[in-house]
N, C-alpha and C. Protein backbone atom coordinates (compact mmCIF):
# COMPACT_ATOMS: atom_id res chain seq x y z
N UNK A 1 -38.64 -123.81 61.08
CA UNK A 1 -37.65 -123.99 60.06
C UNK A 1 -37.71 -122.87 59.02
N UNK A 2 -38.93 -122.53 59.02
CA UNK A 2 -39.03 -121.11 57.36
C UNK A 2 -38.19 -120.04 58.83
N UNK A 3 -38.62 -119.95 59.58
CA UNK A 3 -38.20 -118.70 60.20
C UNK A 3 -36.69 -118.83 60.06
N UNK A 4 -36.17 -119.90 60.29
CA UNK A 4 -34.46 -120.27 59.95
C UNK A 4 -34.12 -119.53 58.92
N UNK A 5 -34.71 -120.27 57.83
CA UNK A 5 -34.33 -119.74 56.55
C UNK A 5 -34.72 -118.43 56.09
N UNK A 6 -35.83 -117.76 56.45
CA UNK A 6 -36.00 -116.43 56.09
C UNK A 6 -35.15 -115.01 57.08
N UNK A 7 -34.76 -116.07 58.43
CA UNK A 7 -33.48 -115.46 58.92
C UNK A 7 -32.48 -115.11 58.08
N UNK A 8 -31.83 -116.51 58.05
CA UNK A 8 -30.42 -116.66 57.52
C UNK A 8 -30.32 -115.54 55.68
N UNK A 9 -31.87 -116.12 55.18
CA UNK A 9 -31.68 -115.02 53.96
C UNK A 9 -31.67 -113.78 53.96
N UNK A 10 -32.05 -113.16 55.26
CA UNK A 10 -31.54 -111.83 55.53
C UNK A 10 -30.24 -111.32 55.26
N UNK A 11 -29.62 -112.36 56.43
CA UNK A 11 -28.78 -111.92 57.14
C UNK A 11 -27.19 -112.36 56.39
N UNK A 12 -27.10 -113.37 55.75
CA UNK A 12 -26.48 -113.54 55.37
C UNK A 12 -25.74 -112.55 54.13
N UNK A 13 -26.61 -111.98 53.44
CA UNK A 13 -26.43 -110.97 52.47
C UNK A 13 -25.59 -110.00 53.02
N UNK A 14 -26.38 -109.15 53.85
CA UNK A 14 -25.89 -108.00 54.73
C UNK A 14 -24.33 -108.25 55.55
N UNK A 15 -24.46 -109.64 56.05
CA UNK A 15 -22.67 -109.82 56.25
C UNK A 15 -21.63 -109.96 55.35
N UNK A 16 -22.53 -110.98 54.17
CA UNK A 16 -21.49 -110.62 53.23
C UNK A 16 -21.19 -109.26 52.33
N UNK A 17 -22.05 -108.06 52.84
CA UNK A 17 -21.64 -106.87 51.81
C UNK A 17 -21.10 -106.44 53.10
N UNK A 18 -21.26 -106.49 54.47
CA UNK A 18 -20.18 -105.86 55.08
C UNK A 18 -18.56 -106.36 55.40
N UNK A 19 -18.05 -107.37 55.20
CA UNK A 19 -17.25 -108.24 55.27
C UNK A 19 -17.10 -107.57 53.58
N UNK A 20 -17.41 -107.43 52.30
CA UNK A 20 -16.31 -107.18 51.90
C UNK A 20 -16.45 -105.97 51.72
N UNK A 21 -17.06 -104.85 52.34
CA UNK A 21 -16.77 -103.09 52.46
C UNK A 21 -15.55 -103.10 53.74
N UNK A 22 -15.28 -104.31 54.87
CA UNK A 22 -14.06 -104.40 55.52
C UNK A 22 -12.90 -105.24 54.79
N UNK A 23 -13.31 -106.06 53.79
CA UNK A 23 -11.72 -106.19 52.96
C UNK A 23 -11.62 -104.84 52.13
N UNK A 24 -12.29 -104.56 51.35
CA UNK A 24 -12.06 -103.19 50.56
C UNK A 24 -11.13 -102.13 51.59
N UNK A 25 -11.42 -101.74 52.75
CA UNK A 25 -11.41 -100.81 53.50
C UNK A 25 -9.33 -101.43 53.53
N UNK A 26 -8.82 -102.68 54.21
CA UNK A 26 -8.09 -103.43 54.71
C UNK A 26 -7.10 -103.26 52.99
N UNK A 27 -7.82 -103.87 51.77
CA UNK A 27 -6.81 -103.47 50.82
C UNK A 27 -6.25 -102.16 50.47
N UNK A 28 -7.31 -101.01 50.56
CA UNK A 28 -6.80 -99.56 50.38
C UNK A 28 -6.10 -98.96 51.70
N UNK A 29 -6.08 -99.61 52.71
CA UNK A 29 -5.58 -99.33 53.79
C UNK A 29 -3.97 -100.24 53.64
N UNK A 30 -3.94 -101.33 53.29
CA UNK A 30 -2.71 -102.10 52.79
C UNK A 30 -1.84 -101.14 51.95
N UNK A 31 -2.50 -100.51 50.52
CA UNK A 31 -1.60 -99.88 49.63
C UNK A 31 -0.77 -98.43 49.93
N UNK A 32 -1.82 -98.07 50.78
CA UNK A 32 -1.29 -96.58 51.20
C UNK A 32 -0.02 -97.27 51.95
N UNK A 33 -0.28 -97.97 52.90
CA UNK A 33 0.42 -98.07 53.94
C UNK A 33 2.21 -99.15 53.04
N UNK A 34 1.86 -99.23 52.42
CA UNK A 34 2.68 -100.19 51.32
C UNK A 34 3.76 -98.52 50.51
N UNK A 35 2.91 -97.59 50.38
CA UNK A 35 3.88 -96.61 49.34
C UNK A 35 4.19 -95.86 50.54
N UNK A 36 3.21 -95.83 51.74
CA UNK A 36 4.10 -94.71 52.87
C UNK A 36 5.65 -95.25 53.77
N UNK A 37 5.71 -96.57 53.57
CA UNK A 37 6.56 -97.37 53.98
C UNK A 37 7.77 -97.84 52.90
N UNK A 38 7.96 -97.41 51.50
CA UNK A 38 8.20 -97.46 50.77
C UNK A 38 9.86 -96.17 50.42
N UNK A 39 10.93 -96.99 49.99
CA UNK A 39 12.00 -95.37 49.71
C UNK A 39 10.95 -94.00 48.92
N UNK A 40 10.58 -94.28 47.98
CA UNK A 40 9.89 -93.55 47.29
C UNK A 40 8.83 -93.06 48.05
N UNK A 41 7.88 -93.10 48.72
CA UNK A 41 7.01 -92.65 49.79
C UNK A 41 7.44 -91.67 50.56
N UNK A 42 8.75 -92.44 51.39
CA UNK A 42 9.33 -91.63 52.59
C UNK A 42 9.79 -90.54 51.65
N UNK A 43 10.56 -90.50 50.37
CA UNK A 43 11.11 -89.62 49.71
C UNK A 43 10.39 -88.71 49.91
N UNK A 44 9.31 -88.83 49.25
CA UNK A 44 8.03 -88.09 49.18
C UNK A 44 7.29 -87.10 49.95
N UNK A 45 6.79 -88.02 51.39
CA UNK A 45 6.34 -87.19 52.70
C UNK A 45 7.66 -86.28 52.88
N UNK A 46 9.04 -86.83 52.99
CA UNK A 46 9.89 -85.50 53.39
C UNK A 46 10.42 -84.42 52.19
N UNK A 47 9.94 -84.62 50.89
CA UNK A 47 10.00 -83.32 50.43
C UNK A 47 8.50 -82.46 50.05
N UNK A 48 7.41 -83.27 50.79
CA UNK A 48 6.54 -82.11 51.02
C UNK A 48 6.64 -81.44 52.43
N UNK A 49 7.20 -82.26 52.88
CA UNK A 49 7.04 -81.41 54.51
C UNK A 49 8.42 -80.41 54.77
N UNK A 50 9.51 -80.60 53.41
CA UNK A 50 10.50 -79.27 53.95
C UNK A 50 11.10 -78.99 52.71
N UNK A 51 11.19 -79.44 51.63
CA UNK A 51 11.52 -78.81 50.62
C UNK A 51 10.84 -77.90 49.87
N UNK A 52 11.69 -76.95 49.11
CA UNK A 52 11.26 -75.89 48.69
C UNK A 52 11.14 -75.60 47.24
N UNK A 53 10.23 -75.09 46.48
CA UNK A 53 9.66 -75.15 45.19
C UNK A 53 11.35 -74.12 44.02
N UNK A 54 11.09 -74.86 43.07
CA UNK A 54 12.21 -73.96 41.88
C UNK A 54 11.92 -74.34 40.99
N UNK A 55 12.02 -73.43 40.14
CA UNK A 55 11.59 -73.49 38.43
C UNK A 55 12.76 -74.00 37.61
N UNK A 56 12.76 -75.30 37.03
CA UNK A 56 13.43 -76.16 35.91
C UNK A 56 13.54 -76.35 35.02
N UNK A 57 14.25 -76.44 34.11
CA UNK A 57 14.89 -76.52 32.60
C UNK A 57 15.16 -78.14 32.32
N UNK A 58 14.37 -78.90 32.12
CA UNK A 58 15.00 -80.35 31.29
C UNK A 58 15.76 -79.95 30.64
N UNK A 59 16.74 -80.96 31.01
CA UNK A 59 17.78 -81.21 29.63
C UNK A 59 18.20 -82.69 29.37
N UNK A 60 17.91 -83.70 29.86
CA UNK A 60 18.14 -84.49 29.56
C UNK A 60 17.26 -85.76 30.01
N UNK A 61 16.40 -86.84 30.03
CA UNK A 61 15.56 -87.89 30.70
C UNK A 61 15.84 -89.11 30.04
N UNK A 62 15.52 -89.61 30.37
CA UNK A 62 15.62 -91.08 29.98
C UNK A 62 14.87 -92.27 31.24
N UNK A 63 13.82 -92.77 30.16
CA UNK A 63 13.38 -94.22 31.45
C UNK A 63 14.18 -95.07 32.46
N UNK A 64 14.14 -95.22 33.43
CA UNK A 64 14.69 -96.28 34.24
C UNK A 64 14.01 -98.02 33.84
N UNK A 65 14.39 -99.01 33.13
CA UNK A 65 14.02 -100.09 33.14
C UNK A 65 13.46 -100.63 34.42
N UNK A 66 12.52 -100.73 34.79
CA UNK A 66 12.17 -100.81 36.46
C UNK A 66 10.59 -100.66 36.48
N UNK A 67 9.69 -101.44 37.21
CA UNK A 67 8.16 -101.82 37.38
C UNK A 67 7.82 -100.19 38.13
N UNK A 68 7.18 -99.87 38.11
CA UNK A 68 5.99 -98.72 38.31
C UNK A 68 5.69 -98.99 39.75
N UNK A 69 5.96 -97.67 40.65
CA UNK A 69 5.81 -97.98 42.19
C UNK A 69 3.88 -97.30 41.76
N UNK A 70 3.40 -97.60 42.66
CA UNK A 70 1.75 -97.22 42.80
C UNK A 70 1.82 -96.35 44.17
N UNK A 71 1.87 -94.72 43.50
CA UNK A 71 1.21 -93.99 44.53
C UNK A 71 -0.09 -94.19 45.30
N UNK A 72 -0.02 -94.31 46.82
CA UNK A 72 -2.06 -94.87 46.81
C UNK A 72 -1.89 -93.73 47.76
N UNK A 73 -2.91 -92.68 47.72
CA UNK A 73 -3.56 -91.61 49.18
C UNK A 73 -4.68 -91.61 49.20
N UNK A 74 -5.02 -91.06 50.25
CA UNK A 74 -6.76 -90.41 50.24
C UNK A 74 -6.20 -88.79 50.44
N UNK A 75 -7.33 -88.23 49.78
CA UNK A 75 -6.99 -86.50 49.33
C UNK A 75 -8.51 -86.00 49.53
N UNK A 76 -8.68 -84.85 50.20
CA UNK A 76 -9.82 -84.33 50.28
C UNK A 76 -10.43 -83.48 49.08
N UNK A 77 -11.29 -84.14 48.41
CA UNK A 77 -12.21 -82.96 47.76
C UNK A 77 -13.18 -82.49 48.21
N UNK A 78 -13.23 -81.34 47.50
CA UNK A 78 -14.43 -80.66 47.83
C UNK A 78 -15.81 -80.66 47.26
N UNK A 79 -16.89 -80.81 47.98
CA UNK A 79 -18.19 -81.14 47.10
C UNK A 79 -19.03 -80.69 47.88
N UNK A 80 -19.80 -79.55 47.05
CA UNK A 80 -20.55 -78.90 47.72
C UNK A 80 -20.08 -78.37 48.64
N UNK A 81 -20.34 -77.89 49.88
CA UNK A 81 -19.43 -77.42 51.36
C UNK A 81 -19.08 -78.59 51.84
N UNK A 82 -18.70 -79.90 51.66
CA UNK A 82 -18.05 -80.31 52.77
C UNK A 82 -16.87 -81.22 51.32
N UNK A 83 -15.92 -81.43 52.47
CA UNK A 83 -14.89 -82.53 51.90
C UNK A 83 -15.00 -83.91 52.01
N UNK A 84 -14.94 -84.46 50.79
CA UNK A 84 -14.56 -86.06 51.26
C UNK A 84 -13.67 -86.52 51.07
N UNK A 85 -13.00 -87.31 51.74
CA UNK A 85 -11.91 -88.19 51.36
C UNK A 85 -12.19 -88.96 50.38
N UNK A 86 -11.08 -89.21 49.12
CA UNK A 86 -11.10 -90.05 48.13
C UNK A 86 -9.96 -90.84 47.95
N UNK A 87 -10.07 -92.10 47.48
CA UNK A 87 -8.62 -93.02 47.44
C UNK A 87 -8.16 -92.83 46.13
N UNK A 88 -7.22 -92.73 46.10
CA UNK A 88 -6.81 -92.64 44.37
C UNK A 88 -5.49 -93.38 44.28
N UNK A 89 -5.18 -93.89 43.39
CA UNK A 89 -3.61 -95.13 43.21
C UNK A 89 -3.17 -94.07 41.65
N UNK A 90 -1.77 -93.90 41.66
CA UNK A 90 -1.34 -93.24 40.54
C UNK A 90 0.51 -94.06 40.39
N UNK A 91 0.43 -94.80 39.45
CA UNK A 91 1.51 -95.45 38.84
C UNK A 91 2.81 -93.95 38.51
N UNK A 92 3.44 -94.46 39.16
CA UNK A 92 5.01 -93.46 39.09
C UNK A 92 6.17 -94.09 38.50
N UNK A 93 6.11 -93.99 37.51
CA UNK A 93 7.69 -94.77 36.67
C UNK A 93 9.41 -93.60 36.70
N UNK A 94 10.22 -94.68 37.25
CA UNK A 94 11.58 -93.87 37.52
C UNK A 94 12.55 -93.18 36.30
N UNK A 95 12.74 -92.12 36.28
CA UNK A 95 13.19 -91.42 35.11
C UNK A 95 14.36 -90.95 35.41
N UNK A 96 15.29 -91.44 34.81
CA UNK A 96 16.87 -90.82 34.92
C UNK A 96 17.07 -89.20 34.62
N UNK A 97 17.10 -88.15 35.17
CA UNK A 97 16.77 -86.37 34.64
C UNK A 97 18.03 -85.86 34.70
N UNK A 98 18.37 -84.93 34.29
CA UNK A 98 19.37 -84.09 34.28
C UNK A 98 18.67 -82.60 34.06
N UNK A 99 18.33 -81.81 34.67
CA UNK A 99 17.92 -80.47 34.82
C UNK A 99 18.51 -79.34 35.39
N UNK A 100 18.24 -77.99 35.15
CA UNK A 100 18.69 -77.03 35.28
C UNK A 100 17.90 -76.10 36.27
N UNK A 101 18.48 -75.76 37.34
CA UNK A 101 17.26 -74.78 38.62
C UNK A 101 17.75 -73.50 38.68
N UNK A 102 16.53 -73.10 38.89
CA UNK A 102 16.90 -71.46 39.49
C UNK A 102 16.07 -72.20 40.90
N UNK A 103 16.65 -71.51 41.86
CA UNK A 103 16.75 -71.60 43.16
C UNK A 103 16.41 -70.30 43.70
N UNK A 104 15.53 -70.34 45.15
CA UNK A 104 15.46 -69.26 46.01
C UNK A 104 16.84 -68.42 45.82
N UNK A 105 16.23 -67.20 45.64
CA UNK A 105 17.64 -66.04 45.45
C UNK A 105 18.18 -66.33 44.23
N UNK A 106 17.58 -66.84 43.29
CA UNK A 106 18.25 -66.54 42.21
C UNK A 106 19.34 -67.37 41.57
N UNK A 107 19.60 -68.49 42.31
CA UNK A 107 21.32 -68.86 41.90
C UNK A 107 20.70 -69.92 40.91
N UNK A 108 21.62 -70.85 40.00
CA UNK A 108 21.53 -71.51 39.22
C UNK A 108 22.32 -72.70 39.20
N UNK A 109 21.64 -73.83 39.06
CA UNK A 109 22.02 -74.74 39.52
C UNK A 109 22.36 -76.23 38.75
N UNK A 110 22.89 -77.04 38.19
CA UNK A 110 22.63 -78.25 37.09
C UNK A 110 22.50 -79.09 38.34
N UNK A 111 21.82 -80.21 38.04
CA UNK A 111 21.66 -81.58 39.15
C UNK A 111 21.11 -82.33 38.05
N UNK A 112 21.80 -84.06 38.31
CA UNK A 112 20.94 -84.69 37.96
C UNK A 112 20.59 -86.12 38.81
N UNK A 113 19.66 -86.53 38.58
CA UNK A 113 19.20 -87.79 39.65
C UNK A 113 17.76 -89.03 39.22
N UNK A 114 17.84 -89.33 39.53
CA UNK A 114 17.10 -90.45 39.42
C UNK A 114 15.55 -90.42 40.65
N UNK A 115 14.43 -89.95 39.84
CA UNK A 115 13.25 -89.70 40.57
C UNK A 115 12.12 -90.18 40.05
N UNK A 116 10.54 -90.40 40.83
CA UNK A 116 9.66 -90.52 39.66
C UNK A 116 8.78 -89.78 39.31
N UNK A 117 8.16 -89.95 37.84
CA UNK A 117 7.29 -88.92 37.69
C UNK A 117 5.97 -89.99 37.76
N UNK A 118 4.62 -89.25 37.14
CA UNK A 118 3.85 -89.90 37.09
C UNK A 118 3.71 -90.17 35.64
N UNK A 119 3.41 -91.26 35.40
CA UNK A 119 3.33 -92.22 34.22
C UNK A 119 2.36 -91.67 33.29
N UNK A 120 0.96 -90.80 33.76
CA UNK A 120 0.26 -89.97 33.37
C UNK A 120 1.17 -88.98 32.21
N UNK A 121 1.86 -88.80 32.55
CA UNK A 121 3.18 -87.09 32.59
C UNK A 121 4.16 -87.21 32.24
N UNK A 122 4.31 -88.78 31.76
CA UNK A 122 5.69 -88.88 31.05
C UNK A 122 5.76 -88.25 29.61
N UNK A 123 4.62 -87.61 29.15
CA UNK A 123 4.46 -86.99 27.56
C UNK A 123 5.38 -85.88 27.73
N UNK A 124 5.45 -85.22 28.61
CA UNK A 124 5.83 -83.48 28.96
C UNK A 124 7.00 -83.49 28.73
N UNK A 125 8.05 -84.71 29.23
CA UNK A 125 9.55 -85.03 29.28
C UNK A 125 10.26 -84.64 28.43
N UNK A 126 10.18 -83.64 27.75
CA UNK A 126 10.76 -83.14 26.72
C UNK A 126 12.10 -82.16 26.87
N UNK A 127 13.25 -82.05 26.53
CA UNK A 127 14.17 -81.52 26.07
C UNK A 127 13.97 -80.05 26.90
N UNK A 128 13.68 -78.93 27.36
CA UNK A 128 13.68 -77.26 27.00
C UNK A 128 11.88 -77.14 27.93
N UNK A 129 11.35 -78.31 28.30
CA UNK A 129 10.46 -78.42 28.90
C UNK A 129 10.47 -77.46 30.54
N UNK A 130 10.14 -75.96 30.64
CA UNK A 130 10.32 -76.00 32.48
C UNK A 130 9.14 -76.18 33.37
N UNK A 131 9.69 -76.45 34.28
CA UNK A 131 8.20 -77.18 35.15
C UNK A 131 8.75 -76.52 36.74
N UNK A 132 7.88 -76.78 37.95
CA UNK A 132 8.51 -77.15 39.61
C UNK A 132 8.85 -78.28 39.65
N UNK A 133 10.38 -78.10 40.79
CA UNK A 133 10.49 -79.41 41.04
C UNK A 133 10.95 -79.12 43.08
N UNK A 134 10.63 -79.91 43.14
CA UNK A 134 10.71 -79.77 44.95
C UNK A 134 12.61 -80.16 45.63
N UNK A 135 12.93 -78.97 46.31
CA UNK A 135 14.61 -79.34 45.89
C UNK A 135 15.07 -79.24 47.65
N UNK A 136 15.53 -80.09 48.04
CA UNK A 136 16.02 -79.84 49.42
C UNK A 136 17.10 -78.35 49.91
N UNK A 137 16.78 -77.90 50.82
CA UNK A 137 17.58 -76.44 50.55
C UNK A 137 18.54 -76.60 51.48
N UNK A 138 18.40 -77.42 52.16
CA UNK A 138 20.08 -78.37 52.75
C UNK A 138 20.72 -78.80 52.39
N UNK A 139 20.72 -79.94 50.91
CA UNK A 139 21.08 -79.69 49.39
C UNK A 139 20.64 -80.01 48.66
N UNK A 140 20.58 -78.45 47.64
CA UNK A 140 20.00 -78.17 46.68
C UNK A 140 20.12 -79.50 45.73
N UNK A 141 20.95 -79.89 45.46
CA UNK A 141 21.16 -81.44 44.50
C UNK A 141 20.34 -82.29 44.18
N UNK A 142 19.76 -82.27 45.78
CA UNK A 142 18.59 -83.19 45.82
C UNK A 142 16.98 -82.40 45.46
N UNK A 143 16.78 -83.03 44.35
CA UNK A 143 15.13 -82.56 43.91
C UNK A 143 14.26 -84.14 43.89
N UNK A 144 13.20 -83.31 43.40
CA UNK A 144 12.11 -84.36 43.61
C UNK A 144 11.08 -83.94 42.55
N UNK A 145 9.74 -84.87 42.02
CA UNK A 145 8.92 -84.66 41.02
C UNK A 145 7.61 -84.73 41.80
N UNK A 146 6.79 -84.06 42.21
CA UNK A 146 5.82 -84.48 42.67
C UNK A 146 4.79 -84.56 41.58
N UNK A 147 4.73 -83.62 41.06
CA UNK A 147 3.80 -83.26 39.70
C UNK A 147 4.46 -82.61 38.78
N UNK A 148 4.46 -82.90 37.15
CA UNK A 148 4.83 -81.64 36.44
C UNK A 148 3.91 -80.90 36.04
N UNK A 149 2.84 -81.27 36.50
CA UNK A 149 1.45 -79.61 36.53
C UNK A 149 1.50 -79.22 37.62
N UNK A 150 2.14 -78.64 38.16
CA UNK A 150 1.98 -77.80 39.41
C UNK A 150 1.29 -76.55 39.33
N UNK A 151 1.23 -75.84 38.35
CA UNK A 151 0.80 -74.79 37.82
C UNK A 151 -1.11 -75.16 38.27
N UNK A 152 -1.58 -75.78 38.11
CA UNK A 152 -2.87 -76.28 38.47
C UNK A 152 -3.23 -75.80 40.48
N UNK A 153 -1.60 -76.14 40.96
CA UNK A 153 -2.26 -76.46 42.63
C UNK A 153 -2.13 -74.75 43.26
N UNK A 154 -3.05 -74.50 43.62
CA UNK A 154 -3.30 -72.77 43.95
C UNK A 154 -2.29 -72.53 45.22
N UNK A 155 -2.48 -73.29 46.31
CA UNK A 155 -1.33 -73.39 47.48
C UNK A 155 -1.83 -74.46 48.35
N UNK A 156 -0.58 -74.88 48.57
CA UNK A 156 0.42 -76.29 49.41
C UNK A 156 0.73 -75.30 50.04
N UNK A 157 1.39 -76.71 51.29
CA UNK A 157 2.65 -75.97 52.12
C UNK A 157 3.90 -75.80 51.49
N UNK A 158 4.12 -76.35 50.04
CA UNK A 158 5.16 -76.48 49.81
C UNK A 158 5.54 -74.57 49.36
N UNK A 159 4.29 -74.30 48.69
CA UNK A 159 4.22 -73.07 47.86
C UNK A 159 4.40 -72.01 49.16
N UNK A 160 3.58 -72.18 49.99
CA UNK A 160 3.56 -71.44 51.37
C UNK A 160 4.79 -71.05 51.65
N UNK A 161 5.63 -72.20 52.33
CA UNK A 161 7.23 -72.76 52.67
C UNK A 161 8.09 -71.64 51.34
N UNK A 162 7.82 -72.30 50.21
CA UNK A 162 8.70 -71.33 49.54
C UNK A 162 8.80 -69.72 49.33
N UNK A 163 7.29 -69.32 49.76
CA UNK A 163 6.87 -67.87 49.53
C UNK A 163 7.71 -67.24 51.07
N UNK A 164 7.51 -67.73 52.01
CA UNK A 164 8.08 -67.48 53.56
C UNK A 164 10.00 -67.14 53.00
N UNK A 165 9.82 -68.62 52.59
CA UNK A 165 11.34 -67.77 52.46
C UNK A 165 12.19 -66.81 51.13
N UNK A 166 11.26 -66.67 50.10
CA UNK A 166 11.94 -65.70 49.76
C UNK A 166 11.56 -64.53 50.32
N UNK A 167 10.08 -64.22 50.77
CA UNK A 167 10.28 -62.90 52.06
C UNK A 167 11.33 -62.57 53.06
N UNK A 168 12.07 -63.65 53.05
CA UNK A 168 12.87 -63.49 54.24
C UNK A 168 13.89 -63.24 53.58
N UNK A 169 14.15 -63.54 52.46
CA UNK A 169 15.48 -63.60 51.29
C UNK A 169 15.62 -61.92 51.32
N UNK A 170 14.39 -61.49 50.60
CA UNK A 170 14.01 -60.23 50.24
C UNK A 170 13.87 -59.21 51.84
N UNK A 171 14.04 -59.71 52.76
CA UNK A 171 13.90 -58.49 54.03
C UNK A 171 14.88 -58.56 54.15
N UNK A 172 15.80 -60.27 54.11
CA UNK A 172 17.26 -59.85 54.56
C UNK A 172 18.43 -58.71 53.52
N UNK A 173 17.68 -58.79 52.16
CA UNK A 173 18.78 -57.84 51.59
C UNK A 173 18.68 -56.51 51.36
N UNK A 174 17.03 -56.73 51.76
CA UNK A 174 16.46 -54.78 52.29
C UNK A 174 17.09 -54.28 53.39
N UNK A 175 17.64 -55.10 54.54
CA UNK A 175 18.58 -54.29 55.57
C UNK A 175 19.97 -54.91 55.42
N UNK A 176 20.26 -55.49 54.17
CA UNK A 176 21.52 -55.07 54.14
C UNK A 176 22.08 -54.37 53.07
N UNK A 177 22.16 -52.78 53.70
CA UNK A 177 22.28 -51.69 52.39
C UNK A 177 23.87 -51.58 52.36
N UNK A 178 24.05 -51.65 51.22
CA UNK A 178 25.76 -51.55 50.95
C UNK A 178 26.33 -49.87 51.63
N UNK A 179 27.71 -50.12 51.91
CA UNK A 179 28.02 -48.83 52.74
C UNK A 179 28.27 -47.38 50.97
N UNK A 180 28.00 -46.48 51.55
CA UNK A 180 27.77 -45.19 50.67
C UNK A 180 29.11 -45.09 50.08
N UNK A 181 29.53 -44.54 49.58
CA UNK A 181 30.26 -44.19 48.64
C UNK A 181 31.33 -43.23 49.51
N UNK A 182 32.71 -43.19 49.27
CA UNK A 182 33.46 -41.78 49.89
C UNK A 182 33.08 -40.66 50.30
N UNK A 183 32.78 -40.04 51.31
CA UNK A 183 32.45 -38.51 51.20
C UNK A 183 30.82 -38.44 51.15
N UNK A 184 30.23 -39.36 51.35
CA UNK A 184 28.69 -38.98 51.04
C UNK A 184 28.25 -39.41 52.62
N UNK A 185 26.82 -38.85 52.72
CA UNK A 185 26.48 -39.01 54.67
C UNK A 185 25.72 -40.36 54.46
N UNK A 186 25.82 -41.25 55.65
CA UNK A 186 24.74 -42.01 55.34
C UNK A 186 23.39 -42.37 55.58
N UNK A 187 22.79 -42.81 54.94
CA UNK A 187 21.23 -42.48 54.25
C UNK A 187 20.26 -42.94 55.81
N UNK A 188 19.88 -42.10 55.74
CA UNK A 188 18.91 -42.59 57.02
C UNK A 188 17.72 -43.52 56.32
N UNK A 189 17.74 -43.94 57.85
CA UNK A 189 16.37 -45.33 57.41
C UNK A 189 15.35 -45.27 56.10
């Protein structure tokens, strides 16, 4: 009978800290899977995976009356040489914007829309404030907030994505040289 009990007082402990390191695991696995399934989520994954970065001018914000979606990811840091995955939850409240873009090549653009920022970052929202904002280049209209510190992230794909194509902006208008003038020969390569 002691052997029972000096069993069970083992063992019982050890199941219950693993049973709840598998609910822990099951709730942070719930939330991600809750914002990746989410309009705002999907928003999200597809303007990091193809939209392209432009520099913005607030001009106008205002709160959306509306509960706080909860960003949840795991993101690799770095520690020491290796990476770990970390879970992090970041509250995103919806902000009515009206802003001003410069766009790949230069053009200029007004849009306004309804996106979120992070609740952290709603201080910045100011009037004459410019920041990145992530803008579909299928249409431009459509932007997005991922961060208004972007200035912090050294390179994404997003930054990548955008650097690719203004190289390509910039090769395409290096070979296209306007024709010479009347009477003049034209310019070799």
């Amino acid at each position: 009978m002691e052997h029972l009990f000096l069993t069970l007082a083992l063992t019982v402990p050890w199941a219950g800290f693993f049973v709840f390191l598998f609910w822990l695991f099951m709730k942070r696995h719930q939330a991600v899977a809750t914002w990746e399934n989410s309009p705002d989520g999907m928003l999200y994954r597809e303007a990091l995976g193809s939209y392209l970065l432009a520099k913005a001018r607030l001009e106008h914000a205002a709160l959306v009356p509306s509960p706080p979606s909860i960003r949840a990811s795991y993101h690799g840091v770095m520690v020491g040489r290796r990476i770990q995955r970390r879970f992090t939850q970041e509250p995103r409240q919806q902000v009515q914007m009206r802003v001003q873009m410069i766009l790949v090549g230069g053009h200029h653009l007004t849009s306004e829309g309804t996106v979120t920022v992070p609740v952290a970052e709603l201080g910045d929202l100011v009037p004459g404030h410019l920041f990145s904002v992530l803008y579909d280049p299928r249409d431009p209209r459509r932007f997005y907030i991922d961060t208004l510190r972007r200035q912090h992230i050294v390179l994404d794909g997003v930054i990548h994505r955008t650097r690719m194509a203004e190289e390509q902006l910039r090769t395409a208008q290096a070979f296209h040289q306007p024709a010479p003038p009347q009477g003049q020969p034209q310019t070799p390569w």
